[in-house]
N, C-alpha and C. Protein backbone atom coordinates (compact mmCIF):
# COMPACT_ATOMS: atom_id res chain seq x y z
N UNK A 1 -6.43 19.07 -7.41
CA UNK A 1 -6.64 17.64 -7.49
C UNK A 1 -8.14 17.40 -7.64
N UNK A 2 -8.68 16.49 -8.62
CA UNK A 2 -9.61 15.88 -8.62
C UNK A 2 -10.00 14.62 -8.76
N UNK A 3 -9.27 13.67 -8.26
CA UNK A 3 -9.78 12.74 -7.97
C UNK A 3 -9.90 11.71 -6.96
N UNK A 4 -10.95 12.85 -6.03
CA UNK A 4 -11.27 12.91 -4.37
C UNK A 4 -11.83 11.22 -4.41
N UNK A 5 -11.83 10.41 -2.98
CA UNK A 5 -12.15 9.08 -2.97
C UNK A 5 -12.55 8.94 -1.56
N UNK A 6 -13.67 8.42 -0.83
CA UNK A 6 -13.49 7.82 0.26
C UNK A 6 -13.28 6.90 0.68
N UNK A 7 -12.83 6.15 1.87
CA UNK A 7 -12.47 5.02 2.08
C UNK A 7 -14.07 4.21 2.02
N UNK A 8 -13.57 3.29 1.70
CA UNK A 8 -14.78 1.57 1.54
C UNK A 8 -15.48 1.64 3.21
N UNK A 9 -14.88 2.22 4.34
CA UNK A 9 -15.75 2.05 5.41
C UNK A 9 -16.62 2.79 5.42
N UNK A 10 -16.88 4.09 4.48
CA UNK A 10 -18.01 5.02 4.47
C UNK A 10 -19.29 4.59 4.46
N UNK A 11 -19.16 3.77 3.62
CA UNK A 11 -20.63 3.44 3.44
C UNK A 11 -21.24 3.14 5.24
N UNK A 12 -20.58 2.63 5.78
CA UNK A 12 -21.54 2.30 7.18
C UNK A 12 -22.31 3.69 7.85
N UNK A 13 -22.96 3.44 8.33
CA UNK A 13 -23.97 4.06 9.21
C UNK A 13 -24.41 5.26 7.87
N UNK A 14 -24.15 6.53 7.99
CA UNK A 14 -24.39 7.28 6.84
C UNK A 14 -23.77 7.70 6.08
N UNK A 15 -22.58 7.75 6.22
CA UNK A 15 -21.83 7.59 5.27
C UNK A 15 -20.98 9.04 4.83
N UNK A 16 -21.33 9.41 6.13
CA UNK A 16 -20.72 11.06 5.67
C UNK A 16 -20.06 11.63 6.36
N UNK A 17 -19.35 11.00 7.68
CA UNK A 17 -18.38 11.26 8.47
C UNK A 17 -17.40 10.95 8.22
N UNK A 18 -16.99 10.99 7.26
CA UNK A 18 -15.61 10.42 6.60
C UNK A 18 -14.53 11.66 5.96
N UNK A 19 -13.29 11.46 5.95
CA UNK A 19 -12.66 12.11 5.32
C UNK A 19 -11.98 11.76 3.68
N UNK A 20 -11.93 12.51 2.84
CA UNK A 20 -11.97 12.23 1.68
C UNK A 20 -10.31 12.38 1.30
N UNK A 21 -9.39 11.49 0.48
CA UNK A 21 -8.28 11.93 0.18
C UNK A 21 -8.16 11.98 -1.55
N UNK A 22 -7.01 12.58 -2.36
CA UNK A 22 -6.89 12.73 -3.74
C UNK A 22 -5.64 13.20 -3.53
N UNK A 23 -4.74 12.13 -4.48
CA UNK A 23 -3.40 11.72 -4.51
C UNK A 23 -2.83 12.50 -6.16
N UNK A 24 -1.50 12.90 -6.01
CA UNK A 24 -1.09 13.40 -7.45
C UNK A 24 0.21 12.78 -7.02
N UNK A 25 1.06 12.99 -7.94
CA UNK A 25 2.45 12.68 -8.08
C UNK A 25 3.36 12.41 -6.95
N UNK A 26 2.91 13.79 -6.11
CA UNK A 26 4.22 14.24 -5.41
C UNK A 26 3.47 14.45 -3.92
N UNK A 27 2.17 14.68 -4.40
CA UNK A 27 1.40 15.24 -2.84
C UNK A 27 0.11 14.34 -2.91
N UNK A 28 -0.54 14.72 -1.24
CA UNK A 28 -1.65 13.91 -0.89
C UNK A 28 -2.46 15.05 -0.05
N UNK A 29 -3.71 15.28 -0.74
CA UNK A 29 -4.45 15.96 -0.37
C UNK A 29 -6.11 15.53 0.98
N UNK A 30 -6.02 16.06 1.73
CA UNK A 30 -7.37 15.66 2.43
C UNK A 30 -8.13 16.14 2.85
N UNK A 31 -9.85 16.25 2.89
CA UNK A 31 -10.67 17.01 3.05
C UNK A 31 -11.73 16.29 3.55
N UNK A 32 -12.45 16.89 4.35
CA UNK A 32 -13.82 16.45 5.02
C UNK A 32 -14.94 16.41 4.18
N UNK A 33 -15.36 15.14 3.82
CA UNK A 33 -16.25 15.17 3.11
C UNK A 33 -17.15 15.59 3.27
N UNK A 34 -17.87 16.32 4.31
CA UNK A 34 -19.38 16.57 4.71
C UNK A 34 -18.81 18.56 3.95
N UNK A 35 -17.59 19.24 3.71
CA UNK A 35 -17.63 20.07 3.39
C UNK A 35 -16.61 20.41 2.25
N UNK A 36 -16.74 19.78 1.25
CA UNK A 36 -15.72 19.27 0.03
C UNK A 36 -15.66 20.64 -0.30
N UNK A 37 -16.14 21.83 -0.35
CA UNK A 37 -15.89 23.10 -1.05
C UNK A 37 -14.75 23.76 -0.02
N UNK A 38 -14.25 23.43 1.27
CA UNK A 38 -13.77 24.42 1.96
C UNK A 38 -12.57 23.74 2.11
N UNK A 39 -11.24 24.52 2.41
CA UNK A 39 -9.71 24.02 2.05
C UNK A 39 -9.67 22.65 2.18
N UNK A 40 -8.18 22.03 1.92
CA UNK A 40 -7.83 20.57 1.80
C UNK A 40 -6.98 20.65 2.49
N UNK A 41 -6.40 19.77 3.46
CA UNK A 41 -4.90 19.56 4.18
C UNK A 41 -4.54 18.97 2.72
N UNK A 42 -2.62 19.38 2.52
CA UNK A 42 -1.98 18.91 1.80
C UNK A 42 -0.61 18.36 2.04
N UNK A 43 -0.12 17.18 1.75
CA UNK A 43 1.04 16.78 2.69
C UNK A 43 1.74 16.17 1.47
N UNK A 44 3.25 16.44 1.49
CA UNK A 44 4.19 15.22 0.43
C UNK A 44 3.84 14.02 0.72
N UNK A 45 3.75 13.25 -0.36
CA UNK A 45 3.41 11.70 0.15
C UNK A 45 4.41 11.25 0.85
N UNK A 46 5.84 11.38 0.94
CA UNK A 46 5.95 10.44 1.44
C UNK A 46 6.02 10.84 3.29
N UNK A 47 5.64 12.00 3.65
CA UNK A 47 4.96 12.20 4.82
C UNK A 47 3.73 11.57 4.92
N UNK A 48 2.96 11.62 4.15
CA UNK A 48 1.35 10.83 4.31
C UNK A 48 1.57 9.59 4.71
N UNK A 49 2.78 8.85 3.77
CA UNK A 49 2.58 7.60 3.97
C UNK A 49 3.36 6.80 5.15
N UNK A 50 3.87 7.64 5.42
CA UNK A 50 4.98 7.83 7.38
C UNK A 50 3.67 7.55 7.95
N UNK A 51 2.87 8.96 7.81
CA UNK A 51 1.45 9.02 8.65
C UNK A 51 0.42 7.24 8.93
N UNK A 52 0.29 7.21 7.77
CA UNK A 52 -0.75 5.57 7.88
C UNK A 52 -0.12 4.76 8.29
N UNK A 53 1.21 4.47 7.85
CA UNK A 53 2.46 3.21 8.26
C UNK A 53 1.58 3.77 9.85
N UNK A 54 2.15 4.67 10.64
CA UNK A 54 2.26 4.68 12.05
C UNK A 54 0.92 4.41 13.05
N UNK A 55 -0.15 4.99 11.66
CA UNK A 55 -1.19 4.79 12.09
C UNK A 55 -2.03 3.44 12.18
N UNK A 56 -1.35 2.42 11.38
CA UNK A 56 -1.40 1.15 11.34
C UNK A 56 -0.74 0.41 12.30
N UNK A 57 0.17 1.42 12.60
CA UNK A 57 1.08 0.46 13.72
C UNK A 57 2.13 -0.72 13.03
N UNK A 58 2.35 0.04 11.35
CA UNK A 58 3.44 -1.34 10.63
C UNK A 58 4.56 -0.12 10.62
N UNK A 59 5.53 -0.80 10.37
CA UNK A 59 7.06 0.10 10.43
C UNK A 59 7.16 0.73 8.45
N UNK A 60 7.66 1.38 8.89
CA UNK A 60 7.44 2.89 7.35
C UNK A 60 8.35 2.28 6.48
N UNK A 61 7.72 2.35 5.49
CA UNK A 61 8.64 1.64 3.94
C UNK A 61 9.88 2.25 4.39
N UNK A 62 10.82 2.18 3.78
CA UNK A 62 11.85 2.40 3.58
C UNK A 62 12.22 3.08 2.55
């Protein structure tokens, strides 16, 4: 995957404690941006998107 993104809150303070994600079809990839060369967690989306639903605290698409 290449087309790594960070979230819009990065920019605060320096901007480099953030984690970076890059989405394809079927999977969702994530990596620490302060070390973009070293592995990626990789998850099916629609586990990822279980993940944020819960992490938002809204109930998971359906």
């Amino acid at each position: 995957m290449d087309n790594w993104r960070k979230s819009s809150y990065s920019g605060e303070g320096d901007g480099n404690n953030c984690v970076e994600i890059a989405t394809s079809a079927t999977h969702v990839a994530v990596r620490d941006s302060k070390a973009p060369a070293r592995a990626a967690l990789t998850f099916p989306r629609a586990a990822f998107t279980r993940f944020l639903a819960a992490v938002e605290g809204s109930p998971p698409p359906r």
